[in-house]
N, C-alpha and C. Protein backbone atom coordinates (compact mmCIF):
# COMPACT_ATOMS: atom_id res chain seq x y z
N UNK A 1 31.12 -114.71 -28.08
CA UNK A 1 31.68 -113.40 -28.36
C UNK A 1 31.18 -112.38 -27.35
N UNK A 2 29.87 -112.43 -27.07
CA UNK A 2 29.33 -111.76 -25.89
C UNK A 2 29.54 -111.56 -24.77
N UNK A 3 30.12 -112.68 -24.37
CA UNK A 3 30.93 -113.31 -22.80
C UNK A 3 32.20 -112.86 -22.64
N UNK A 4 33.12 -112.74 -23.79
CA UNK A 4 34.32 -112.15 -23.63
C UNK A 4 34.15 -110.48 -23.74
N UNK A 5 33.56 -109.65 -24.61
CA UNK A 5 33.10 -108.69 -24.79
C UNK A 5 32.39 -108.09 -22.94
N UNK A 6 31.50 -108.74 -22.63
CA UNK A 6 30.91 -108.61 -21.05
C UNK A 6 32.07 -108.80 -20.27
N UNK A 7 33.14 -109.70 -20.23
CA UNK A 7 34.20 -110.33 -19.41
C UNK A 7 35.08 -108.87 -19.44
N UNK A 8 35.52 -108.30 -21.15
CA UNK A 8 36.74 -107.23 -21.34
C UNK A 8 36.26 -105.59 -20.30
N UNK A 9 35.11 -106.14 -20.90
CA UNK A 9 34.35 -104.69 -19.96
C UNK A 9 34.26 -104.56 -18.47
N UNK A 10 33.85 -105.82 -17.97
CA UNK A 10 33.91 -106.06 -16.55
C UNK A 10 35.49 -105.57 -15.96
N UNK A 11 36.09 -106.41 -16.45
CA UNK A 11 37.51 -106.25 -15.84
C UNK A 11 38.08 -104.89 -15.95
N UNK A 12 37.76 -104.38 -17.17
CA UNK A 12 38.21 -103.16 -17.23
C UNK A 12 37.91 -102.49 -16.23
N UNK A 13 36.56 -101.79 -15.85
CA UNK A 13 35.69 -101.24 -14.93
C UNK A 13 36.76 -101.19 -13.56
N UNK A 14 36.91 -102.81 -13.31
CA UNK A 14 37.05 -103.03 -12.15
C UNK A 14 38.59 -102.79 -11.97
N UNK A 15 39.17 -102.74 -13.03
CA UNK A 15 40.77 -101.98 -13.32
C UNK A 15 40.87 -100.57 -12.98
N UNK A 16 39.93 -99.87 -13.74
CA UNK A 16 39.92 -98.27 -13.41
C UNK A 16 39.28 -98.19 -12.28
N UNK A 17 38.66 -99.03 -10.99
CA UNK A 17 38.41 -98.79 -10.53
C UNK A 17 39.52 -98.40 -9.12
N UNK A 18 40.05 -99.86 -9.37
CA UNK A 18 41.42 -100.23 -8.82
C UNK A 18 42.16 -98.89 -8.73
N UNK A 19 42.28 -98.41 -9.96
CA UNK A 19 44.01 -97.13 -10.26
C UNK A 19 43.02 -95.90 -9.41
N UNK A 20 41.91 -95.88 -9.71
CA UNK A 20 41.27 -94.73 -9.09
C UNK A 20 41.40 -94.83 -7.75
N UNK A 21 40.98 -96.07 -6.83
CA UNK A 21 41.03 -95.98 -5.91
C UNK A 21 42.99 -95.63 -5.29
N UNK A 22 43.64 -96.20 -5.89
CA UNK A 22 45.10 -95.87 -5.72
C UNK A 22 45.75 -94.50 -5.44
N UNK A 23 44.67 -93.71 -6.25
CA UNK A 23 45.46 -92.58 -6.41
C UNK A 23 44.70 -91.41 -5.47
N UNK A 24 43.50 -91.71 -4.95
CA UNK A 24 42.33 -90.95 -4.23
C UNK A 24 43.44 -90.29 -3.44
N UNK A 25 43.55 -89.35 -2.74
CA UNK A 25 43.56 -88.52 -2.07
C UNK A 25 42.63 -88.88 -0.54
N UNK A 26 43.61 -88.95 0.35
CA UNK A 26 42.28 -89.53 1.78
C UNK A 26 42.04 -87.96 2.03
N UNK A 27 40.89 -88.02 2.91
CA UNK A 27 40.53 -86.75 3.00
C UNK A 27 41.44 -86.04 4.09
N UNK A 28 41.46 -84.43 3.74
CA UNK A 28 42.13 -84.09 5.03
C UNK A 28 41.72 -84.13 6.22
N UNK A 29 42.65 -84.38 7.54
CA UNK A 29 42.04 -84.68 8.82
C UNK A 29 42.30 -83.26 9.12
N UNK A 30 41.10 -82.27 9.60
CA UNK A 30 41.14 -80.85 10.36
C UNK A 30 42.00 -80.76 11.79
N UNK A 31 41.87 -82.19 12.61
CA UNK A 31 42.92 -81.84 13.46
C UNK A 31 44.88 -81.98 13.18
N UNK A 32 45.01 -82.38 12.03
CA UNK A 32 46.23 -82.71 11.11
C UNK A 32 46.55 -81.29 10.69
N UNK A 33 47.83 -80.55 11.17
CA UNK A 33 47.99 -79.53 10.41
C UNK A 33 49.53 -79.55 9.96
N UNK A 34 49.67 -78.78 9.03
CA UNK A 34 51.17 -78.74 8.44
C UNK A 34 51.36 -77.34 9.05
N UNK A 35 51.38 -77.47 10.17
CA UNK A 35 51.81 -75.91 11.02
C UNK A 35 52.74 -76.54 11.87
N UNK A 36 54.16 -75.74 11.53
CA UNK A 36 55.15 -75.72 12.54
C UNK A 36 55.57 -74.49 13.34
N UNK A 37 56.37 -74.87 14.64
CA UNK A 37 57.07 -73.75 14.78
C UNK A 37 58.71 -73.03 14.60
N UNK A 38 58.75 -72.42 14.39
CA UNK A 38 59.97 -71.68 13.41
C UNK A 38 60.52 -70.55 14.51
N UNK A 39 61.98 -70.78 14.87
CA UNK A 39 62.27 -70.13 15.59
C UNK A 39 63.72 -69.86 15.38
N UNK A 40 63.89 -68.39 15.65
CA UNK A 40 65.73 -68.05 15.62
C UNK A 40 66.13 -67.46 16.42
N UNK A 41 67.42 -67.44 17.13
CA UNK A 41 68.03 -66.93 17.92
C UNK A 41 69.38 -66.46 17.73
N UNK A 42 69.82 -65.64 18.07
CA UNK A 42 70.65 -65.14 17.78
C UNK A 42 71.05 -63.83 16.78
N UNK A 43 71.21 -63.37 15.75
CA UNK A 43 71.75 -62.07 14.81
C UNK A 43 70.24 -61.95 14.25
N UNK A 44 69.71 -63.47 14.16
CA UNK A 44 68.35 -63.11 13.37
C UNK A 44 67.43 -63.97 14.97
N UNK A 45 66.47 -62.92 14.75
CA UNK A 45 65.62 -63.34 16.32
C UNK A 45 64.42 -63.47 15.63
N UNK A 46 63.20 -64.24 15.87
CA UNK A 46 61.96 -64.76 15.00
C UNK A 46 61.42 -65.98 16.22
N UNK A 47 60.09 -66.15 16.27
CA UNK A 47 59.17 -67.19 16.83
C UNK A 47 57.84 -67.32 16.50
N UNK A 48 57.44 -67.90 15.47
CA UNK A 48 55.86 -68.54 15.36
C UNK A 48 56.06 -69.68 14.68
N UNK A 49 54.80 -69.38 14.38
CA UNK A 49 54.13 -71.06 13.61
C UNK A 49 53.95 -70.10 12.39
N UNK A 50 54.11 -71.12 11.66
CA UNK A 50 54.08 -70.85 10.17
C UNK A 50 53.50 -72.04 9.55
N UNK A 51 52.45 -72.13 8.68
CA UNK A 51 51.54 -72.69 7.95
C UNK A 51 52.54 -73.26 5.88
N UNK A 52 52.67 -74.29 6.31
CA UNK A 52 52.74 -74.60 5.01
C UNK A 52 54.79 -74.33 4.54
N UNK A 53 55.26 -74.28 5.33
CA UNK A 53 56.80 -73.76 5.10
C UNK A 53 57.76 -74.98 4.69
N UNK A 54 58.14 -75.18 3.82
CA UNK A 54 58.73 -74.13 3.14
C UNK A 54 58.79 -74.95 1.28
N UNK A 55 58.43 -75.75 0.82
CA UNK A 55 58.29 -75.81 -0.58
C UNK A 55 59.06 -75.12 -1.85
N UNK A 56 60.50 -75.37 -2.97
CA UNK A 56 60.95 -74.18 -3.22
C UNK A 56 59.59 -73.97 -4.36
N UNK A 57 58.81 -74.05 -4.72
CA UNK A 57 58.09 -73.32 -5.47
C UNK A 57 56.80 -72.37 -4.73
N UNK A 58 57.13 -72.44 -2.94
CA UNK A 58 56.09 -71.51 -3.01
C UNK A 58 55.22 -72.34 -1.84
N UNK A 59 54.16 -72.22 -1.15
CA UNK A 59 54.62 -70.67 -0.97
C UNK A 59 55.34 -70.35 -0.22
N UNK A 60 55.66 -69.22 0.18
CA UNK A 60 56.44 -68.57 1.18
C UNK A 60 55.87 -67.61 2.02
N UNK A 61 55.84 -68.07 3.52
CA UNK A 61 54.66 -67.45 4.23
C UNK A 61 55.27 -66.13 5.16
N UNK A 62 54.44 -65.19 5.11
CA UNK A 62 55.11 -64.24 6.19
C UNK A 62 55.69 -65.03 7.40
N UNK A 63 56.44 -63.37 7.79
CA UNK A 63 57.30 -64.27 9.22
C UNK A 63 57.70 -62.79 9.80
N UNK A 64 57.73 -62.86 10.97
CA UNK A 64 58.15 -61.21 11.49
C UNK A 64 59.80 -61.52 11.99
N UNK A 65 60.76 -61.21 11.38
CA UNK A 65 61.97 -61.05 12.04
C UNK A 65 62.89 -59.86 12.56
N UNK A 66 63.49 -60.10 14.03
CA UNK A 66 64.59 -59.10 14.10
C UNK A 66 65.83 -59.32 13.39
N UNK A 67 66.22 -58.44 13.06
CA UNK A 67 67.84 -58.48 12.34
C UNK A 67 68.42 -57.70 13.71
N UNK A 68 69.56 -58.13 14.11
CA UNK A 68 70.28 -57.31 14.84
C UNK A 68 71.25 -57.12 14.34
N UNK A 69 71.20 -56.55 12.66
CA UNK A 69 72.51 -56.13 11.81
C UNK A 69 72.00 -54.69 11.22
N UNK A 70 72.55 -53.89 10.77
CA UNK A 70 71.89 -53.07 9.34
C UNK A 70 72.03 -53.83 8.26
N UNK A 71 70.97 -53.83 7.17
CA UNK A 71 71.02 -54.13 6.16
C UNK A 71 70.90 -53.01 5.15
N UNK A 72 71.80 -52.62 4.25
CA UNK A 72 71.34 -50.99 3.53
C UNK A 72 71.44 -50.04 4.95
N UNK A 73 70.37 -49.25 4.38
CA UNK A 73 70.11 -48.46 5.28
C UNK A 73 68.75 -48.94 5.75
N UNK A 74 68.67 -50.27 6.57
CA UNK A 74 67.58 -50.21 7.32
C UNK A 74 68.28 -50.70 8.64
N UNK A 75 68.04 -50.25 9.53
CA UNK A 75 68.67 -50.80 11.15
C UNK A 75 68.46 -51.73 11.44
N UNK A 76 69.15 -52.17 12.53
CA UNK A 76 68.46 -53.41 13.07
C UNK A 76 67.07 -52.99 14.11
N UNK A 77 66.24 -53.82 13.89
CA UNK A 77 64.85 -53.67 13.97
C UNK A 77 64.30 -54.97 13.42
N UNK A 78 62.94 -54.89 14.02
CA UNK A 78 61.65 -55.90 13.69
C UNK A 78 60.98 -55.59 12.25
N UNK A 79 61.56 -56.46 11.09
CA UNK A 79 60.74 -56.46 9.82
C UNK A 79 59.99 -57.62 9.93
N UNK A 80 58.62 -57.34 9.00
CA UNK A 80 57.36 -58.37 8.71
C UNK A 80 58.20 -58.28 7.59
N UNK A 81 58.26 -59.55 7.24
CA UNK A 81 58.69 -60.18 5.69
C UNK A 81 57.79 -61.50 5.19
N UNK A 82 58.99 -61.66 4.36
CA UNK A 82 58.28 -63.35 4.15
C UNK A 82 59.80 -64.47 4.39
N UNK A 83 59.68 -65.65 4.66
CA UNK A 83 60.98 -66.46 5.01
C UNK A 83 60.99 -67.83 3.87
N UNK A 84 62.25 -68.04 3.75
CA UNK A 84 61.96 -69.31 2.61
C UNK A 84 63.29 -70.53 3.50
N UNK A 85 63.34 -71.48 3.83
CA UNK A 85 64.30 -72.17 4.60
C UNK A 85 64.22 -73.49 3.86
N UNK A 86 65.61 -74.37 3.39
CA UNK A 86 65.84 -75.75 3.14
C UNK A 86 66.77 -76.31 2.93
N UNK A 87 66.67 -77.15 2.74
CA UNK A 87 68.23 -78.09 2.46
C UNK A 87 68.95 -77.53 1.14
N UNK A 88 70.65 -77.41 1.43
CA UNK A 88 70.95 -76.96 0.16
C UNK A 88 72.36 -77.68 -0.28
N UNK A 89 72.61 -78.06 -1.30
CA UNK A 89 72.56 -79.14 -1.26
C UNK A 89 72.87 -80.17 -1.68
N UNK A 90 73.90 -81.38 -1.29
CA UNK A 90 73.96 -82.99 -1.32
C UNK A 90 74.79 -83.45 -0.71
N UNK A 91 74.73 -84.80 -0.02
CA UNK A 91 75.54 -85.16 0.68
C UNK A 91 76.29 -84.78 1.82
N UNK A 92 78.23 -85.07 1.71
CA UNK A 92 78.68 -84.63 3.19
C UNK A 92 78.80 -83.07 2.99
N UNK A 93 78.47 -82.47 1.91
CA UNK A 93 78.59 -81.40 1.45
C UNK A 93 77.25 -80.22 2.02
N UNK A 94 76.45 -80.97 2.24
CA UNK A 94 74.87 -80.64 2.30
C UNK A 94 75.00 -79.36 3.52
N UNK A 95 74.27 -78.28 3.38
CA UNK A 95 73.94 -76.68 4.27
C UNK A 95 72.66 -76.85 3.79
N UNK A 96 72.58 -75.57 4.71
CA UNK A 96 71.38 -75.27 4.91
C UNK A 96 70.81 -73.46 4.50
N UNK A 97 69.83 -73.40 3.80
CA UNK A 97 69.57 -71.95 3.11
C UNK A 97 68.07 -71.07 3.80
N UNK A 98 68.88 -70.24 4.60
CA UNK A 98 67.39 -69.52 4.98
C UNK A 98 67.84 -68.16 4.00
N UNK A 99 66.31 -67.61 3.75
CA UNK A 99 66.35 -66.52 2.74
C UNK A 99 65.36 -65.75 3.57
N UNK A 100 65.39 -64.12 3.86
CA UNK A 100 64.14 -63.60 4.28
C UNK A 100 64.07 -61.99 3.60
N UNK A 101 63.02 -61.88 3.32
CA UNK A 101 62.90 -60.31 2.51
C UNK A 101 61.51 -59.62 2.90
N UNK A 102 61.70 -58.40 2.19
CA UNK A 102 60.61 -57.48 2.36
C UNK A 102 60.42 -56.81 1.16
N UNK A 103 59.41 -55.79 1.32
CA UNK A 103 59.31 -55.39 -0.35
C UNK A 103 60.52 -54.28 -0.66
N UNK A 104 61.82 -53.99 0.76
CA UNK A 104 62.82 -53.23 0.49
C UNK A 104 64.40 -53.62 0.04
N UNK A 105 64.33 -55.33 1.01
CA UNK A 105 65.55 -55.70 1.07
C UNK A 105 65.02 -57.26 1.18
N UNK A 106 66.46 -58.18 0.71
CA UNK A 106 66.20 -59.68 1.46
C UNK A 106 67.71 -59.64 1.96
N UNK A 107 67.69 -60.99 2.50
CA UNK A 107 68.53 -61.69 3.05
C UNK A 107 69.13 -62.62 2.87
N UNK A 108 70.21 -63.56 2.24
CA UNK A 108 70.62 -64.84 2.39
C UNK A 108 71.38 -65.22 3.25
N UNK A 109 71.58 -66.66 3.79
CA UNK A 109 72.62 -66.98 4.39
C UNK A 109 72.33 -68.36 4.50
N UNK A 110 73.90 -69.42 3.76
CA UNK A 110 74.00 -70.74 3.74
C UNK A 110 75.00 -71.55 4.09
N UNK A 111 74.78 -72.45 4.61
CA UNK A 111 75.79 -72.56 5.89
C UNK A 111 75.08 -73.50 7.16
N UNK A 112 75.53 -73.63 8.20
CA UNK A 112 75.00 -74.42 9.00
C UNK A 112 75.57 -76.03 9.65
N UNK A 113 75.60 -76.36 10.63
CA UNK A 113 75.86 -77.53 10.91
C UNK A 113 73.90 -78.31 11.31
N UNK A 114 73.55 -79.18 11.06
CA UNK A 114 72.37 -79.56 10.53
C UNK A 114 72.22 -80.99 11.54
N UNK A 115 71.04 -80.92 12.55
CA UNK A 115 70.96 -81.94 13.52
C UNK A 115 69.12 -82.56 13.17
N UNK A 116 68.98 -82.95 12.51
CA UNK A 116 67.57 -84.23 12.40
C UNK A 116 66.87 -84.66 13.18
N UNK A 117 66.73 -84.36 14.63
CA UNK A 117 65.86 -85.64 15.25
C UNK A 117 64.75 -86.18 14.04
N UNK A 118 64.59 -87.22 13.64
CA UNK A 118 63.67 -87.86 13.24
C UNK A 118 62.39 -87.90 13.95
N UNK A 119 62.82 -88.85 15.07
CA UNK A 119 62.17 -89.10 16.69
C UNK A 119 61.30 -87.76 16.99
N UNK A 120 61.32 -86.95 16.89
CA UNK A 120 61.03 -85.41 17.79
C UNK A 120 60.09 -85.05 16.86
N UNK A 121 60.76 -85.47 15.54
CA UNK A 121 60.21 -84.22 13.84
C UNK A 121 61.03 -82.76 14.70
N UNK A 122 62.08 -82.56 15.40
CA UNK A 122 62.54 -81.08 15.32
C UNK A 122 64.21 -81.36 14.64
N UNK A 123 64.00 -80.13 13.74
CA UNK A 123 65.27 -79.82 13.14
C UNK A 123 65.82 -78.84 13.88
N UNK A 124 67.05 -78.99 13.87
CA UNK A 124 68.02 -78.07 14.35
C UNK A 124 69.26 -77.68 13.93
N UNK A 125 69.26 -76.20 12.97
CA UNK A 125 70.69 -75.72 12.57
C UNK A 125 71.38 -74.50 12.99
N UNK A 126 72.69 -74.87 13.14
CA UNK A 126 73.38 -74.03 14.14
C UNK A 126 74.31 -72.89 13.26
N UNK A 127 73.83 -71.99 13.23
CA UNK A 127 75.05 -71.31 12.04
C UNK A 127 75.88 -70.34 12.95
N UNK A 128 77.21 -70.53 12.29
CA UNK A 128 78.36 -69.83 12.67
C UNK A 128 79.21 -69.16 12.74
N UNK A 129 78.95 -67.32 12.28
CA UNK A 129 80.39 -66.79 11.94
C UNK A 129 79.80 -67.12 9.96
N UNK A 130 78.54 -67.44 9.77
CA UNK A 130 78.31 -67.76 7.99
C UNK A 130 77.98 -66.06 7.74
N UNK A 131 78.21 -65.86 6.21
CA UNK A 131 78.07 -64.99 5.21
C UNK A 131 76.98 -64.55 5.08
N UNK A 132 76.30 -63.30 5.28
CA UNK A 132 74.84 -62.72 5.22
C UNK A 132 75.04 -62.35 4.31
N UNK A 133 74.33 -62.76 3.10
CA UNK A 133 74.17 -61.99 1.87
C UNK A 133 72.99 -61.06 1.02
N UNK A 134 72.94 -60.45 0.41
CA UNK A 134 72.33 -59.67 -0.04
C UNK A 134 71.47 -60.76 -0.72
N UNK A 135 70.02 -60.93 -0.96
CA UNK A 135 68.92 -61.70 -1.26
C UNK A 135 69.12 -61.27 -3.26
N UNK A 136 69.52 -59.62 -3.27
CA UNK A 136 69.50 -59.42 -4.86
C UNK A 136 70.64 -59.27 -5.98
N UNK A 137 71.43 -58.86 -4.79
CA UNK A 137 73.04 -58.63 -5.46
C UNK A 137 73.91 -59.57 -5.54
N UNK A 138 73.67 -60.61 -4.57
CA UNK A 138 74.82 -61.70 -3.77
C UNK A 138 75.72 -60.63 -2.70
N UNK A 139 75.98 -59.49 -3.06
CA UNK A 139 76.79 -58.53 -2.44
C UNK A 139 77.03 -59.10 -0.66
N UNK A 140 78.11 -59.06 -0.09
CA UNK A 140 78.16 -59.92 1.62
C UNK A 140 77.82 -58.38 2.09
N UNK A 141 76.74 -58.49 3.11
CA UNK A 141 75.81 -57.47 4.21
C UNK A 141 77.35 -57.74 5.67
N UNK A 142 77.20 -58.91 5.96
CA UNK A 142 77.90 -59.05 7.65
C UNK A 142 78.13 -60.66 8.05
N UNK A 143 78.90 -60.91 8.88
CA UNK A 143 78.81 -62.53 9.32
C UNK A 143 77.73 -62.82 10.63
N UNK A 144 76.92 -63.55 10.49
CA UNK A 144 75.97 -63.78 11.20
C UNK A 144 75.73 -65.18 12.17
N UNK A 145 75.69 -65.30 13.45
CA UNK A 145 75.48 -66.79 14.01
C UNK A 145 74.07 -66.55 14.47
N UNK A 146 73.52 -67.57 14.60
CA UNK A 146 72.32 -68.18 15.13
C UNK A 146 72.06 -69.28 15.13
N UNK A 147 70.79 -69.89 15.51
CA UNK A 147 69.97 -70.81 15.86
C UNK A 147 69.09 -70.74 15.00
N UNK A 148 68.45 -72.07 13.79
CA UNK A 148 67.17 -72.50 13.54
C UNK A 148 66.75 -73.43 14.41
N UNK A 149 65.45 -73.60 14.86
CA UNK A 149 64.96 -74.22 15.01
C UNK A 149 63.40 -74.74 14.21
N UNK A 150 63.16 -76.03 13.95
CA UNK A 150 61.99 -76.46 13.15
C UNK A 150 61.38 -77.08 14.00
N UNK A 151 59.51 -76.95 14.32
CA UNK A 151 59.56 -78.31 14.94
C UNK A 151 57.64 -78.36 14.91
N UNK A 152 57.48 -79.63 14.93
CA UNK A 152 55.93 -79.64 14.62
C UNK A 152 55.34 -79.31 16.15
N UNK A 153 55.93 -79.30 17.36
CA UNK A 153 55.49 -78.93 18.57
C UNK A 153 55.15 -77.84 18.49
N UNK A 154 54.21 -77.21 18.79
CA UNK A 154 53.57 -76.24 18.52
C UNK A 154 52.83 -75.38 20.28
N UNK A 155 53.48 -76.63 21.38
CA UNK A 155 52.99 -76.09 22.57
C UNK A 155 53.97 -74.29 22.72
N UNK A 156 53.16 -73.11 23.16
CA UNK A 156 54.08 -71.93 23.60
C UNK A 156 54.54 -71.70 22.54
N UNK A 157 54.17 -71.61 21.24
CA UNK A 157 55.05 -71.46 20.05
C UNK A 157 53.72 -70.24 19.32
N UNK A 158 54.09 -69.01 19.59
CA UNK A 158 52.59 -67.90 19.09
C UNK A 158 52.45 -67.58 17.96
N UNK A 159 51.32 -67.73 17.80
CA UNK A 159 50.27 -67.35 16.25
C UNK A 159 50.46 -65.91 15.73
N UNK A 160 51.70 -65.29 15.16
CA UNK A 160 51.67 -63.87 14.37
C UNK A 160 50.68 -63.40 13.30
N UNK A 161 49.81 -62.27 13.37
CA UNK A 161 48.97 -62.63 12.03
C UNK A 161 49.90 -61.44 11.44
């Protein structure tokens, strides 16, 4: 009775040891960063690295953008905001959603033709003549083209604080 009792326990041990080790977390590598660079061209103009982008629950990291539209009554000009960008979404149907705001106004616009390098890790979406919308109303602001660019290359790509 002792032997199986010593045997149930052993194995156990060495079971939880098993799932524990499964599920560990490796440590983070400091030269490993989830910093990309984020760049737009065109109606909306923007270039840094951004830490941690883009998750929809958050966070959502500052980002300094030009609008070369009015939005409301703010001109076109250089706002510090915050930016939220991702797939939106399924299939042959699938766009793409950048959102950007401030504590006065945001931005939507979804839409896009959507290019993957895998190979590179750079994304690339091309928007065209898409719908700028109001971030609170839905209300349409203007039609807007540009350039996203995503990309973990980080050479010439500057640090905004």
């Amino acid at each position: 009775m002792k032997r199986r009792l010593v045997a149930f326990v052993g194995g156990f041990c060495i079971a939880m040891l098993v799932v524990t080790a499964v599920n560990a977390k490796k440590p983070a590598n400091p030269s490993e960063s989830e910093a990309e660079c984020i760049t737009f061209t065109g109606n909306l103009v923007g270039d840094q690295q951004v830490e941690g982008c883009c998750p929809n629950a958050g966070p959502w990291p500052a980002y300094e953008m030009e609008l070369k539209f009015s939005v409301g009554t703010h001109p076109p000009e250089t706002y510090v905001g915050h930016v939220f960008m991702n797939y939106f979404g399924a299939g042959r149907n699938r766009k793409y959603i950048v959102q950007f705001w401030t504590e006065d106004f945001g931005i939507e616009v979804i839409g896009g033709v959507i290019e993957n390098d895998r190979k590179s890790k750079k994304l690339t979406v091309t928007f065209t003549d898409e719908d700028c919308l109001d971030l609170d109303t839905g209300a349409f602001i203007t039609r807007v083209s540009f350039v996203l660019v995503r990309t973990s290359d980080l050479d010439g790509c500057p640090v905004v604080d």
